[in-house]
PDB file of N, CA and C in Angstrom:
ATOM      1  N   UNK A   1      20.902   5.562   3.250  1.00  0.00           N
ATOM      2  CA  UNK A   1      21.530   5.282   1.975  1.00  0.00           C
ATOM      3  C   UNK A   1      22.900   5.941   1.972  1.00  0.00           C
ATOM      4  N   UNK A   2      23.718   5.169   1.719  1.00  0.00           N
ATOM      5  CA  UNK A   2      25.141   5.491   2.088  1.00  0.00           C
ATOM      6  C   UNK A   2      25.666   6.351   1.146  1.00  0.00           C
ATOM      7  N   UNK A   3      25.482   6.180  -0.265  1.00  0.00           N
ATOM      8  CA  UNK A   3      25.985   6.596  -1.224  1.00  0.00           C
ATOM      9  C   UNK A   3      25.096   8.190  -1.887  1.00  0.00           C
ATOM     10  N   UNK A   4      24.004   8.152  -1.622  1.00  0.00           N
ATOM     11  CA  UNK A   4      22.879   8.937  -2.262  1.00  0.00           C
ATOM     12  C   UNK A   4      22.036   9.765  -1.552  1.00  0.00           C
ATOM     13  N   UNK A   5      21.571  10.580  -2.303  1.00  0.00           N
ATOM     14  CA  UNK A   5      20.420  11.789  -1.932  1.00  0.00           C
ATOM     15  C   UNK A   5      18.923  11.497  -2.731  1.00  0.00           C
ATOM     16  N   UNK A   6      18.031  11.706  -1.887  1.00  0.00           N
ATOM     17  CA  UNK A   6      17.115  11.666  -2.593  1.00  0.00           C
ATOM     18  C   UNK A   6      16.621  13.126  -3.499  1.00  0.00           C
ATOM     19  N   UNK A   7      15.732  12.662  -4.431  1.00  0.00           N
ATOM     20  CA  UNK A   7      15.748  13.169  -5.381  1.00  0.00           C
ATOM     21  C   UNK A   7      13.983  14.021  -4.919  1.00  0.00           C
ATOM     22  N   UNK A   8      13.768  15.116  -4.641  1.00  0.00           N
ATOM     23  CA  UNK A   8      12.696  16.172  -4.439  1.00  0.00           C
ATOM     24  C   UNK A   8      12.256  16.830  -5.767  1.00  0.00           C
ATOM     25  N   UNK A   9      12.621  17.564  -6.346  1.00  0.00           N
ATOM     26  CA  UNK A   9      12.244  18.515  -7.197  1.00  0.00           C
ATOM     27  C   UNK A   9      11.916  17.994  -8.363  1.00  0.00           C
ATOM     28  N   UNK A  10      10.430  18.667  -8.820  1.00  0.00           N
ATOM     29  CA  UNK A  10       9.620  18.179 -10.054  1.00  0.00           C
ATOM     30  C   UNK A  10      10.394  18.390 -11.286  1.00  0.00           C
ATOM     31  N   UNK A  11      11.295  19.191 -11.142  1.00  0.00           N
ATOM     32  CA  UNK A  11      12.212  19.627 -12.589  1.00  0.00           C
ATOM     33  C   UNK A  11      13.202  18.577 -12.742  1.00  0.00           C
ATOM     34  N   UNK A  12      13.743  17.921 -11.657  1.00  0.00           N
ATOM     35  CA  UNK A  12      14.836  16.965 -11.808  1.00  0.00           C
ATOM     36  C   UNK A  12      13.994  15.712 -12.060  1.00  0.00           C
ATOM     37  N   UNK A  13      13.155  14.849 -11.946  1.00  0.00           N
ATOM     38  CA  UNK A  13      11.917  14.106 -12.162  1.00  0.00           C
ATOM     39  C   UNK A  13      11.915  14.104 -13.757  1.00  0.00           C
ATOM     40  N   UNK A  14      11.144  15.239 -13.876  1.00  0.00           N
ATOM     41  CA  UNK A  14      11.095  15.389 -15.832  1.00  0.00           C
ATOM     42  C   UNK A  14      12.239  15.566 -16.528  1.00  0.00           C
ATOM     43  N   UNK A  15      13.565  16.303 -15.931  1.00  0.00           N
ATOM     44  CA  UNK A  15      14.719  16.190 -16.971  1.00  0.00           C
ATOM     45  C   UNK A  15      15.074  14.721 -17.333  1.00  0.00           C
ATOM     46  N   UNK A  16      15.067  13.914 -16.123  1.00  0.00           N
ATOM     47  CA  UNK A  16      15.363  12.310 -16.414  1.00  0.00           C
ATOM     48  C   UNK A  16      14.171  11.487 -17.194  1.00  0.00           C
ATOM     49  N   UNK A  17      12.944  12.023 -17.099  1.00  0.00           N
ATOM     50  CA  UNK A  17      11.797  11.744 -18.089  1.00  0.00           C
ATOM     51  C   UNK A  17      11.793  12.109 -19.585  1.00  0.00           C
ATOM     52  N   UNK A  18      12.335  12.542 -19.730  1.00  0.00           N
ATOM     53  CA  UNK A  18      12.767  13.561 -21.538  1.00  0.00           C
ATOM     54  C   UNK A  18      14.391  13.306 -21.669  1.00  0.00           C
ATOM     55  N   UNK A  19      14.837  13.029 -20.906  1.00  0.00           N
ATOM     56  CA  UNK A  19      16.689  13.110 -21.408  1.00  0.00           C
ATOM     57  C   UNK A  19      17.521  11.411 -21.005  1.00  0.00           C
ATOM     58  N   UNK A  20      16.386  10.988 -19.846  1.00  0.00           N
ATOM     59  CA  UNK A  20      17.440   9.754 -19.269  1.00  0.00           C
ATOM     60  C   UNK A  20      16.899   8.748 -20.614  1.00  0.00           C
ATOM     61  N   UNK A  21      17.900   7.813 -19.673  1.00  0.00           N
ATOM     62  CA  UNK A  21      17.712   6.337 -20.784  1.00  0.00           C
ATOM     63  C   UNK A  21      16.837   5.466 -19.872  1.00  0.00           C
ATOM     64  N   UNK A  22      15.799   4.736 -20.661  1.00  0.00           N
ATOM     65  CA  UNK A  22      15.085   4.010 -19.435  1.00  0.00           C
ATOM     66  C   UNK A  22      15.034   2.101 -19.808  1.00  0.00           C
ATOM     67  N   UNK A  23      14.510   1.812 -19.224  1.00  0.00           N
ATOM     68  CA  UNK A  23      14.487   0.332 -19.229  1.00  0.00           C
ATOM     69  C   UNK A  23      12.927  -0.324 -18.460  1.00  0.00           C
ATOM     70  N   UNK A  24      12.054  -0.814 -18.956  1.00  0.00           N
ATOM     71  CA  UNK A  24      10.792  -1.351 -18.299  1.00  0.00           C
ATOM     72  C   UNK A  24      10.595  -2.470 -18.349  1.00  0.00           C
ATOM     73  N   UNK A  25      10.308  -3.186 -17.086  1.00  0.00           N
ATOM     74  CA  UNK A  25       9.720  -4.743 -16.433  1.00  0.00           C
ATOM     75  C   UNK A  25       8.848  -4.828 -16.443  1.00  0.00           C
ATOM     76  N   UNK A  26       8.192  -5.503 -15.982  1.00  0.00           N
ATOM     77  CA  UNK A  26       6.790  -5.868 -15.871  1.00  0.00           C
ATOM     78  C   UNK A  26       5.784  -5.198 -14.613  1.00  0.00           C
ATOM     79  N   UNK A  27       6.653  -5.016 -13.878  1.00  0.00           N
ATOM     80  CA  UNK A  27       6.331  -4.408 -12.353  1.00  0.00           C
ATOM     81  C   UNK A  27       7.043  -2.726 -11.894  1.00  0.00           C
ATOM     82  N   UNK A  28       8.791  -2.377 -12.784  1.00  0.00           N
ATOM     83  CA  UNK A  28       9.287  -1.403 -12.799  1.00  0.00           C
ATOM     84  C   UNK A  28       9.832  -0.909 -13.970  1.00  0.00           C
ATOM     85  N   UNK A  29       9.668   0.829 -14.114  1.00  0.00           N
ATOM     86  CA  UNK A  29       9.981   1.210 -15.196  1.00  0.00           C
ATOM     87  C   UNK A  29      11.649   1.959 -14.222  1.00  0.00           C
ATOM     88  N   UNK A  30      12.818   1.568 -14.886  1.00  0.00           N
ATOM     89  CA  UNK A  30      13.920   2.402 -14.117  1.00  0.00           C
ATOM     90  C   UNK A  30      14.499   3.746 -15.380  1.00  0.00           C
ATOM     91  N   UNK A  31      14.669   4.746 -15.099  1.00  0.00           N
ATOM     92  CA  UNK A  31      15.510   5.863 -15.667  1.00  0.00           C
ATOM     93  C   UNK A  31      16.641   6.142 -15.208  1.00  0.00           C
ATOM     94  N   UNK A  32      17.505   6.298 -15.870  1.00  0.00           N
ATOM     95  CA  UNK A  32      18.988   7.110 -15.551  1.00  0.00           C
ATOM     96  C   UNK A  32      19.756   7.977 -16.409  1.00  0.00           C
ATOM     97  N   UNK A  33      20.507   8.615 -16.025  1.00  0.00           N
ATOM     98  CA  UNK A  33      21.148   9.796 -16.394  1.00  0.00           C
ATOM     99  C   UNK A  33      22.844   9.715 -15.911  1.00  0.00           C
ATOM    100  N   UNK A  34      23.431   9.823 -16.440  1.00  0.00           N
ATOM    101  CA  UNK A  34      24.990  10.516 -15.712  1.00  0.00           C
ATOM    102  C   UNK A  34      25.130  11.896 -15.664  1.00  0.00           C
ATOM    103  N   UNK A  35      25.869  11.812 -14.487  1.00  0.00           N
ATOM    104  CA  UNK A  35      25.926  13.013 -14.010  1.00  0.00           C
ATOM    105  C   UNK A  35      27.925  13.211 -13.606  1.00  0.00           C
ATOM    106  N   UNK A  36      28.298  14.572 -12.987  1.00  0.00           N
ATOM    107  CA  UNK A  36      29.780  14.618 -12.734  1.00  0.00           C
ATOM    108  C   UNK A  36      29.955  14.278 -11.604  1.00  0.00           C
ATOM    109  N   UNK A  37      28.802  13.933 -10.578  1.00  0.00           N
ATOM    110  CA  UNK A  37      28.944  13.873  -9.524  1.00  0.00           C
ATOM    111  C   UNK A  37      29.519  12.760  -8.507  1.00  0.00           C
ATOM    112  N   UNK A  38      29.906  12.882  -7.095  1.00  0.00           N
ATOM    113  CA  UNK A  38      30.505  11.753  -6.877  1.00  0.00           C
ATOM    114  C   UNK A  38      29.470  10.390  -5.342  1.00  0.00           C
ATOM    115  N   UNK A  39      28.767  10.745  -6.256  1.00  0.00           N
ATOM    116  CA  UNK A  39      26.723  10.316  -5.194  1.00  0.00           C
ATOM    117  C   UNK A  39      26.158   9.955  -6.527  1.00  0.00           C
ATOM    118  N   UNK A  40      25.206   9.319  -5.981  1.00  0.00           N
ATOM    119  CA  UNK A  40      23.834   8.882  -6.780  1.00  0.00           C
ATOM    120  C   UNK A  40      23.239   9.690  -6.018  1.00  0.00           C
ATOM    121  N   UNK A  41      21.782  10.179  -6.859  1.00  0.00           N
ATOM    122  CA  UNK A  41      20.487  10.531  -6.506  1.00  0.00           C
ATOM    123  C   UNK A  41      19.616   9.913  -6.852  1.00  0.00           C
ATOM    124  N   UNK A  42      18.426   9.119  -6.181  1.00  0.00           N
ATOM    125  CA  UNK A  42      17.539   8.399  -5.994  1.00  0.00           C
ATOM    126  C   UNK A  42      16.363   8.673  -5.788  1.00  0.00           C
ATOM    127  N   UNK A  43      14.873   8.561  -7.319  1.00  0.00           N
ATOM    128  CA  UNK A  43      13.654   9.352  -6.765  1.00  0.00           C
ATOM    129  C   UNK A  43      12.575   7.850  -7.063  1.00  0.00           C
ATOM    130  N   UNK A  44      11.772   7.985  -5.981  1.00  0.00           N
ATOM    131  CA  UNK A  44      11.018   7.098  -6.630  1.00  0.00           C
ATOM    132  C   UNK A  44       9.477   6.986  -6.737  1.00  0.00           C
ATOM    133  N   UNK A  45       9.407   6.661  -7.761  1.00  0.00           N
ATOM    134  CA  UNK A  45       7.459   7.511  -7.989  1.00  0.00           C
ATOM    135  C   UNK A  45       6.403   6.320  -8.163  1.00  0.00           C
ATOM    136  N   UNK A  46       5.477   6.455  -7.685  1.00  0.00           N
ATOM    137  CA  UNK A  46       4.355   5.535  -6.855  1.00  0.00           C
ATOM    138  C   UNK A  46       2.969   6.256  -7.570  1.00  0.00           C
ATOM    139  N   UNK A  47       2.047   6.145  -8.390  1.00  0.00           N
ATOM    140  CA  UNK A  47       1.180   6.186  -8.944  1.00  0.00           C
ATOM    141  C   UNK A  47       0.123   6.060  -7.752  1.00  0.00           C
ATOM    142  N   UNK A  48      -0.838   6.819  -7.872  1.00  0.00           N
ATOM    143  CA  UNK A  48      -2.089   6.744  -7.112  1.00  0.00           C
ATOM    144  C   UNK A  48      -3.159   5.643  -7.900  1.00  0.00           C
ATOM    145  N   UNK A  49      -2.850   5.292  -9.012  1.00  0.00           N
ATOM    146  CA  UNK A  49      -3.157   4.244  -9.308  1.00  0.00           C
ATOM    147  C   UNK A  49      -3.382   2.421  -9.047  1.00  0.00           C
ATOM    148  N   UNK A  50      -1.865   2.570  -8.510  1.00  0.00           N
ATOM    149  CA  UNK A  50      -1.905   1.619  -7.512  1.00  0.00           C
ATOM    150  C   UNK A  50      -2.198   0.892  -6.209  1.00  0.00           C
ATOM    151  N   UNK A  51      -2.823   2.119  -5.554  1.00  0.00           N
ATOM    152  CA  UNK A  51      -3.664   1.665  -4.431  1.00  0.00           C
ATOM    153  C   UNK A  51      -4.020   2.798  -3.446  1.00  0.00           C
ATOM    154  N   UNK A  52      -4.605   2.631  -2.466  1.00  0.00           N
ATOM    155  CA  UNK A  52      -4.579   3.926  -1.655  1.00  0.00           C
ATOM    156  C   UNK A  52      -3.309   4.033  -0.613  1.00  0.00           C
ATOM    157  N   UNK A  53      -2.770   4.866   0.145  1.00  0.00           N
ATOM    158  CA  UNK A  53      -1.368   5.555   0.801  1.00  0.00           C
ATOM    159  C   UNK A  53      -1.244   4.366   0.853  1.00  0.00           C
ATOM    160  N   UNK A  54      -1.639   3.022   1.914  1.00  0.00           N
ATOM    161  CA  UNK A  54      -0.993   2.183   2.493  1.00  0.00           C
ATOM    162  C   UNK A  54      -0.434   1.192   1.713  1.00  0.00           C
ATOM    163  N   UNK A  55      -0.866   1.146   0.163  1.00  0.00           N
ATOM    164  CA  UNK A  55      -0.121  -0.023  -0.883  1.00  0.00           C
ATOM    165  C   UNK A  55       0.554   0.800  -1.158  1.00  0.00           C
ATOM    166  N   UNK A  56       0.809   1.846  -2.100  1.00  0.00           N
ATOM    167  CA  UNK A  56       1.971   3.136  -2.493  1.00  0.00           C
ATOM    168  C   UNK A  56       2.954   3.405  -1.465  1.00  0.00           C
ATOM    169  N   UNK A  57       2.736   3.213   0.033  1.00  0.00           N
ATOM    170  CA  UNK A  57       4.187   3.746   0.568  1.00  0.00           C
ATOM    171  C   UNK A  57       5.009   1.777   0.888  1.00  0.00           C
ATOM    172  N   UNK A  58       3.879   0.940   0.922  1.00  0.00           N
ATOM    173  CA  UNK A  58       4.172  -0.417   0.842  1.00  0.00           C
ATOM    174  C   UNK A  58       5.734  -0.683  -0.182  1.00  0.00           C
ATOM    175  N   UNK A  59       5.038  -0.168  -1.462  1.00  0.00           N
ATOM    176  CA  UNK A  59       5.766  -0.416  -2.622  1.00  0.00           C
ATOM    177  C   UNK A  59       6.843  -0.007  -2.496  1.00  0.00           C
ATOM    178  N   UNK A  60       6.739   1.627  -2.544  1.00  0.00           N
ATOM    179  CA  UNK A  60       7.926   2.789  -1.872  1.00  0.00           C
ATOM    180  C   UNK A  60       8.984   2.143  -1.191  1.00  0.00           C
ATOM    181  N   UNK A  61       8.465   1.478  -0.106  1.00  0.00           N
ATOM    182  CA  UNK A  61       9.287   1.008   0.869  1.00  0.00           C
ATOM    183  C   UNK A  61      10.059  -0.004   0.429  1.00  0.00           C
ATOM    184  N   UNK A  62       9.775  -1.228  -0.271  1.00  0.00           N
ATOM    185  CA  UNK A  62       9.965  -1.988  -0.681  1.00  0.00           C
ATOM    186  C   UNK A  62      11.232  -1.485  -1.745  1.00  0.00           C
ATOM    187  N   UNK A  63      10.944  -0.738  -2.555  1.00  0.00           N
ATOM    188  CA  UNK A  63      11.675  -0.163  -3.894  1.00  0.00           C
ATOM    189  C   UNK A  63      13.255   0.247  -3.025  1.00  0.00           C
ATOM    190  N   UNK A  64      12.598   1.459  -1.827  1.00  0.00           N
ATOM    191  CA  UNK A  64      13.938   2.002  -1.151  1.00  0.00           C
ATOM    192  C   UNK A  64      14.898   0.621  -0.544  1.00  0.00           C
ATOM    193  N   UNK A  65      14.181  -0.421   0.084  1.00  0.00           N
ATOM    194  CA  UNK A  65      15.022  -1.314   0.593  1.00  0.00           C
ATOM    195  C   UNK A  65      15.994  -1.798  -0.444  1.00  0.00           C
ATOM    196  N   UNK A  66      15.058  -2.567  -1.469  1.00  0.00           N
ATOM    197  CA  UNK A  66      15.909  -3.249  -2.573  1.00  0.00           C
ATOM    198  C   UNK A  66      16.925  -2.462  -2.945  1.00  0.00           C
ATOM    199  N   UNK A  67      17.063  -0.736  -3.285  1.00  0.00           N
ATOM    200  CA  UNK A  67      18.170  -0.061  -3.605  1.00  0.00           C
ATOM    201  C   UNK A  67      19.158   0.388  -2.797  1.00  0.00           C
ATOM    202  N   UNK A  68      18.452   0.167  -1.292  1.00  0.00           N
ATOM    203  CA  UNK A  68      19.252   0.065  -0.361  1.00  0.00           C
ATOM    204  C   UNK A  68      20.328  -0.771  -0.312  1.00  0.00           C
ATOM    205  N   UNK A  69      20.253  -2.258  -0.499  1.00  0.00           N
ATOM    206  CA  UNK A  69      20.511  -3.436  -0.331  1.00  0.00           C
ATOM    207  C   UNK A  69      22.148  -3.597  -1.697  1.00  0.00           C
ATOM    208  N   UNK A  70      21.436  -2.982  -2.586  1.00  0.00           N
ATOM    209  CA  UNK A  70      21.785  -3.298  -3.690  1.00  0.00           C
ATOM    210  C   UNK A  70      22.732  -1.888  -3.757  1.00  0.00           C
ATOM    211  N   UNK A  71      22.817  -0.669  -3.456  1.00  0.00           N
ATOM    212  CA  UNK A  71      23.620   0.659  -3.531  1.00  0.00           C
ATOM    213  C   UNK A  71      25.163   0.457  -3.903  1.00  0.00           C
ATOM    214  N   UNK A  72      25.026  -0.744  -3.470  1.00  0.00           N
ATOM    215  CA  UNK A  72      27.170  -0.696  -3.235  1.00  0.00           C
ATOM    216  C   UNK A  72      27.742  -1.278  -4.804  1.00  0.00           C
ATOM    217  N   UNK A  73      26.496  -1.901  -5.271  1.00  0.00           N
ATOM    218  CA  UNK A  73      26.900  -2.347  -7.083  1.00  0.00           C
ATOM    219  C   UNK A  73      26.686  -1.465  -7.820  1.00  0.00           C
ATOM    220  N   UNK A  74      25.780  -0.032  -7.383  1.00  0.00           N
ATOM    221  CA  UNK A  74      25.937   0.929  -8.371  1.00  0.00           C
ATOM    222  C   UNK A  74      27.418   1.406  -8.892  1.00  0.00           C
ATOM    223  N   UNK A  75      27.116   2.094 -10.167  1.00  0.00           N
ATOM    224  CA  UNK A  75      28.339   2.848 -10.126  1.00  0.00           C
ATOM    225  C   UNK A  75      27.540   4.269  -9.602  1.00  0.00           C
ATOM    226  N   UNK A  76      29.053   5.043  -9.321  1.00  0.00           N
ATOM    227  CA  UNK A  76      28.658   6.396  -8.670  1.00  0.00           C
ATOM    228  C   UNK A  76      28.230   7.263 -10.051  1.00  0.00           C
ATOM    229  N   UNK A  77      27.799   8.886  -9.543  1.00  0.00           N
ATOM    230  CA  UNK A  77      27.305   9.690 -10.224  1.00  0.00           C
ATOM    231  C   UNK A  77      25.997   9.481 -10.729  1.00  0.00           C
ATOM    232  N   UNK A  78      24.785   8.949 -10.545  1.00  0.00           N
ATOM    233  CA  UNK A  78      23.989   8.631 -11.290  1.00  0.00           C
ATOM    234  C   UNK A  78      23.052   9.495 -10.784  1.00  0.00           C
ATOM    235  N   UNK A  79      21.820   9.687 -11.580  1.00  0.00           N
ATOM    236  CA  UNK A  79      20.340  10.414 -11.235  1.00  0.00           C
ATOM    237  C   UNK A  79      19.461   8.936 -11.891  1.00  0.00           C
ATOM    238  N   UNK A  80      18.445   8.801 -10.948  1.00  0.00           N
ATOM    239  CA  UNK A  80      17.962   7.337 -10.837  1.00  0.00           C
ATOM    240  C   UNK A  80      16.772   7.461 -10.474  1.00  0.00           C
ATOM    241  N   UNK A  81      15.385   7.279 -11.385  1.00  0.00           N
ATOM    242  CA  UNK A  81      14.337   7.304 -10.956  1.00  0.00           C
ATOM    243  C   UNK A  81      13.533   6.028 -11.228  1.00  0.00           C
ATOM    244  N   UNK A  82      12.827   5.512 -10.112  1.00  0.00           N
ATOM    245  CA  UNK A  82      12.705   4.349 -10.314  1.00  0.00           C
ATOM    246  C   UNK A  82      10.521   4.253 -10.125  1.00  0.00           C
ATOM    247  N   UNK A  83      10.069   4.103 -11.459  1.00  0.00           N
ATOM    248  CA  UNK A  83       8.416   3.996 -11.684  1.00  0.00           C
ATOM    249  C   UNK A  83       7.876   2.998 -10.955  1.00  0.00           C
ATOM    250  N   UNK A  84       7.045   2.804 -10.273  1.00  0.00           N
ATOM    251  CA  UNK A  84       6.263   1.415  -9.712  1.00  0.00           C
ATOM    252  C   UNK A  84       4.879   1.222 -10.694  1.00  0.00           C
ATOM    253  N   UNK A  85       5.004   0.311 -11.340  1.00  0.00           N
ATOM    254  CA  UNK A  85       4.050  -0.297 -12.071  1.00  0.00           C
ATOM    255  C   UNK A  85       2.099  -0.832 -11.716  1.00  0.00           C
ATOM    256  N   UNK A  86       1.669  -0.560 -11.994  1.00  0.00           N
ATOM    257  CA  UNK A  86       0.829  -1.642 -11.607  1.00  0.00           C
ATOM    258  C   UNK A  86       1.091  -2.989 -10.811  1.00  0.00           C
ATOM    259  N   UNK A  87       1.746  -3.824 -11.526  1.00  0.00           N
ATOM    260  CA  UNK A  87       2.241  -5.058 -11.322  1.00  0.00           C
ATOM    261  C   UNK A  87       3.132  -5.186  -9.745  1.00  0.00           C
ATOM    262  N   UNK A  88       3.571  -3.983  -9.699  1.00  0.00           N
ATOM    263  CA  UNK A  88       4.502  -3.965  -8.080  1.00  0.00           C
ATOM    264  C   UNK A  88       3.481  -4.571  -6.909  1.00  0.00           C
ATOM    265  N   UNK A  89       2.823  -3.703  -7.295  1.00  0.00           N
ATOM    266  CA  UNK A  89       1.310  -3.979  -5.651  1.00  0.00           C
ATOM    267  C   UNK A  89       1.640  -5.331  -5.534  1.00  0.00           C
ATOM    268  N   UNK A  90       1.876  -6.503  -6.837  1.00  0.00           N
ATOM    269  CA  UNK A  90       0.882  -7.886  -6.355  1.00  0.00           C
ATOM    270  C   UNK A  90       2.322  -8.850  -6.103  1.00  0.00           C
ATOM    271  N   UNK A  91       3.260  -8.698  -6.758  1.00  0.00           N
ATOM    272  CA  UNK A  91       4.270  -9.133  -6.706  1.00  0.00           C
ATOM    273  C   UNK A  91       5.125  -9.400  -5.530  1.00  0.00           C
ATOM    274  N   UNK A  92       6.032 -10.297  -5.609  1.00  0.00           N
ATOM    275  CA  UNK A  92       6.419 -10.881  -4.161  1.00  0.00           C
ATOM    276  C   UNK A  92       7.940 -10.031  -3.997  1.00  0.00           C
ATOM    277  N   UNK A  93       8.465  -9.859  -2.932  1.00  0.00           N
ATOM    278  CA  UNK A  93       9.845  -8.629  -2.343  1.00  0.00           C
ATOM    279  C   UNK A  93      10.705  -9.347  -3.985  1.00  0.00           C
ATOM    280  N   UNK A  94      10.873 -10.693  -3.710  1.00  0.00           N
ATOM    281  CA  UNK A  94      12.245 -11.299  -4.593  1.00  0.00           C
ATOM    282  C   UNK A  94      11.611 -10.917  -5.675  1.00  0.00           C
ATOM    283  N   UNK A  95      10.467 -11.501  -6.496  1.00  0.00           N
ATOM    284  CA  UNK A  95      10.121 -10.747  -7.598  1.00  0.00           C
ATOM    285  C   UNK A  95      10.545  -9.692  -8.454  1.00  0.00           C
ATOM    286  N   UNK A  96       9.989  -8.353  -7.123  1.00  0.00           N
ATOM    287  CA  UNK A  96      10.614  -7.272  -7.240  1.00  0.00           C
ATOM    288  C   UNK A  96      12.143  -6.941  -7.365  1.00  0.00           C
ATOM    289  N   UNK A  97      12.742  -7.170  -6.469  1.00  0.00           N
ATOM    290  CA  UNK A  97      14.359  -7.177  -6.763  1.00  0.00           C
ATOM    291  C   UNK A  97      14.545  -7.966  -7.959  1.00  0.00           C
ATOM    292  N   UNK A  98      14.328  -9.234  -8.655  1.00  0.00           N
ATOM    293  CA  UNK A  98      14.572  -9.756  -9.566  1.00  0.00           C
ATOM    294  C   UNK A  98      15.050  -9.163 -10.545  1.00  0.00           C
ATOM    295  N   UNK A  99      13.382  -7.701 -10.748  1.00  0.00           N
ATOM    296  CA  UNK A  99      13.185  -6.714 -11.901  1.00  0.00           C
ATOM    297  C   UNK A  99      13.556  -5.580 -11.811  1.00  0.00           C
ATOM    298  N   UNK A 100      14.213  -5.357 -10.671  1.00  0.00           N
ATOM    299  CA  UNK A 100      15.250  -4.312 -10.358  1.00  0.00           C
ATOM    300  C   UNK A 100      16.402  -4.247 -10.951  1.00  0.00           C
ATOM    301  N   UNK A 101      17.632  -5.317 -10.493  1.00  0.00           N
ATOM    302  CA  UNK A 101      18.781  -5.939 -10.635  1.00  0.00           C
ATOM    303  C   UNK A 101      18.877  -6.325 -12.192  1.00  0.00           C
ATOM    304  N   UNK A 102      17.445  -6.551 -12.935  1.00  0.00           N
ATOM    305  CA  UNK A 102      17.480  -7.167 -14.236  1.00  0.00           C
ATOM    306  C   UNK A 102      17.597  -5.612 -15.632  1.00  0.00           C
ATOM    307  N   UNK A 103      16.918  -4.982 -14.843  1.00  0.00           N
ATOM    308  CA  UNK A 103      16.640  -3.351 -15.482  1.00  0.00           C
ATOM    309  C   UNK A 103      17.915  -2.780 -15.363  1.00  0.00           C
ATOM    310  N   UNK A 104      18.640  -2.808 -13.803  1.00  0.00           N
ATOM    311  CA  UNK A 104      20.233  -2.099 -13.819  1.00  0.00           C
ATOM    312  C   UNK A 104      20.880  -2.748 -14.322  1.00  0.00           C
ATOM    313  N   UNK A 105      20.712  -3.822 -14.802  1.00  0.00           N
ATOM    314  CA  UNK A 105      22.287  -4.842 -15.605  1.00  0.00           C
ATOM    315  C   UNK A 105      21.517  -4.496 -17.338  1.00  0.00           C
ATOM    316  N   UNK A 106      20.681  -4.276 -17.156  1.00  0.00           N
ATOM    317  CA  UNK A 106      20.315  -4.044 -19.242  1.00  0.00           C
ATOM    318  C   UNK A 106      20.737  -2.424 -19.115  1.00  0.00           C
ATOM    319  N   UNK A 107      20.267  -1.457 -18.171  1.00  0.00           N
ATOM    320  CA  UNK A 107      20.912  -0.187 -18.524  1.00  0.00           C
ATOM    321  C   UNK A 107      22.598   0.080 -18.223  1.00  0.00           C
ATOM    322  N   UNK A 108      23.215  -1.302 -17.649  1.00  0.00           N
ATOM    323  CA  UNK A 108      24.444  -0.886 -17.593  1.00  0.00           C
ATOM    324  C   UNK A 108      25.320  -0.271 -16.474  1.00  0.00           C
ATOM    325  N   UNK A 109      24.242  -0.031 -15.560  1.00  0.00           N
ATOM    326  CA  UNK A 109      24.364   0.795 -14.312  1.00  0.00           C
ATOM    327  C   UNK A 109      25.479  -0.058 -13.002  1.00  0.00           C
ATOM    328  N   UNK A 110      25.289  -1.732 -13.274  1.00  0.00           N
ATOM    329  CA  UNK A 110      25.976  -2.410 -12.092  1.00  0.00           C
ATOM    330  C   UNK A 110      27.469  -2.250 -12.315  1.00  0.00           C
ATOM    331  N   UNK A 111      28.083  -1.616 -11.119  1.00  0.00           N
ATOM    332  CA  UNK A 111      29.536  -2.067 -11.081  1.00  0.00           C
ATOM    333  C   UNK A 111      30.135  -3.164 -10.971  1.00  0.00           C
ATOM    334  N   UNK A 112      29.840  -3.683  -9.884  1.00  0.00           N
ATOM    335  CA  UNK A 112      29.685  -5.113  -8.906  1.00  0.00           C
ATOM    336  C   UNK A 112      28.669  -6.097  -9.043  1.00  0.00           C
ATOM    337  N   UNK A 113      29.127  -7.557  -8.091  1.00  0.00           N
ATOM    338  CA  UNK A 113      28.043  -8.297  -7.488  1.00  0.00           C
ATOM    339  C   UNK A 113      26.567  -7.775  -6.919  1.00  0.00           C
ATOM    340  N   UNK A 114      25.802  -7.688  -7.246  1.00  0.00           N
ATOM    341  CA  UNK A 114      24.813  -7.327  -6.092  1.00  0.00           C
ATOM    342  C   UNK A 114      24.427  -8.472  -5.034  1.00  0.00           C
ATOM    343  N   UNK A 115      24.314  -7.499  -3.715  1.00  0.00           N
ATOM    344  CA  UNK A 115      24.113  -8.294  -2.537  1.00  0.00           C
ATOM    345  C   UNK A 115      22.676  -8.353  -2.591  1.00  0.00           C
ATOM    346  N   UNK A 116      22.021  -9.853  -2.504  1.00  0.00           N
ATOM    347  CA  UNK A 116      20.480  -9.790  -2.521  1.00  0.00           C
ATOM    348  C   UNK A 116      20.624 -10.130  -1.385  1.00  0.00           C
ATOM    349  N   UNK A 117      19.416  -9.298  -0.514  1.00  0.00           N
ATOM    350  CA  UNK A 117      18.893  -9.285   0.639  1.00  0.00           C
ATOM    351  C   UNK A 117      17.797 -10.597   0.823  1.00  0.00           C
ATOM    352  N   UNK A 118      17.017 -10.645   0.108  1.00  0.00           N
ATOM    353  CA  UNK A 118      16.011 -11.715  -0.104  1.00  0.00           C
ATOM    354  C   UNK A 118      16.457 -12.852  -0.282  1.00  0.00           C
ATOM    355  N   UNK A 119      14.987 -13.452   0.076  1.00  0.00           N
ATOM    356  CA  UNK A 119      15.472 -15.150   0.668  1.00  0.00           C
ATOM    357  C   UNK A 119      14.900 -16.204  -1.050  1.00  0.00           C
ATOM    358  N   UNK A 120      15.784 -16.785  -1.121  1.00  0.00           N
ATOM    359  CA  UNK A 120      15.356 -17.780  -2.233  1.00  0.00           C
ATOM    360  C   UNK A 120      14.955 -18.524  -2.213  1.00  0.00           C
TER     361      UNK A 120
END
């Protein structure tokens, strides 16, 4: 990820849980925050609810690509935590990006075009 750090610590997690602004899909809940900084930070949280390791890092993976893909339409400075739903497990890659791209343009977050990786 060109632009960003990932996001570790349980305190930075809950400040964006109590302080960010959020936005929820059907499949993703996204949070954000501004920050002074000149990076995004990127956390993303996977419920044991949703399946055992091999669907949760599935999703994971999936989540990191799409923000991968998509990084260069952020604007900078952000703290960015991105929920996987229930609904993620069953849902198809484009799906997912759909409700990605749809959550960062209602919170305001896109600078740019986003480049979709996925096939239509």
């Amino acid at each position: 990820m060109e632009f960003s750090v990932s996001m570790k610590k349980n305190h930075e997690f809950r400040r964006l849980y109590d302080k960010g602004k959020s936005v929820a899909t059907p499949s993703l809940v996204i949070y954000f925050r501004r920050t002074n900084r000149d990076f995004n930070q990127i956390g993303i949280t996977v419920s044991t609810k949703i399946g055992n390791a091999v669907c949760r890092n599935r999703v994971r993976r999936r989540i990191r690509e799409i923000y991968r893909l998509n990084e260069s339409s952020l604007q900078k400075g952000l703290d960015i935590v991105v929920v996987a739903r229930m609904k993620s497990r069953y849902v198809s890659y484009a799906e997912l990006e759909k409700d990605y791209l749809f959550a960062c343009s209602r919170l305001g977050i896109l600078s740019g075009a986003p480049k979709s990786g996925g096939k239509s």
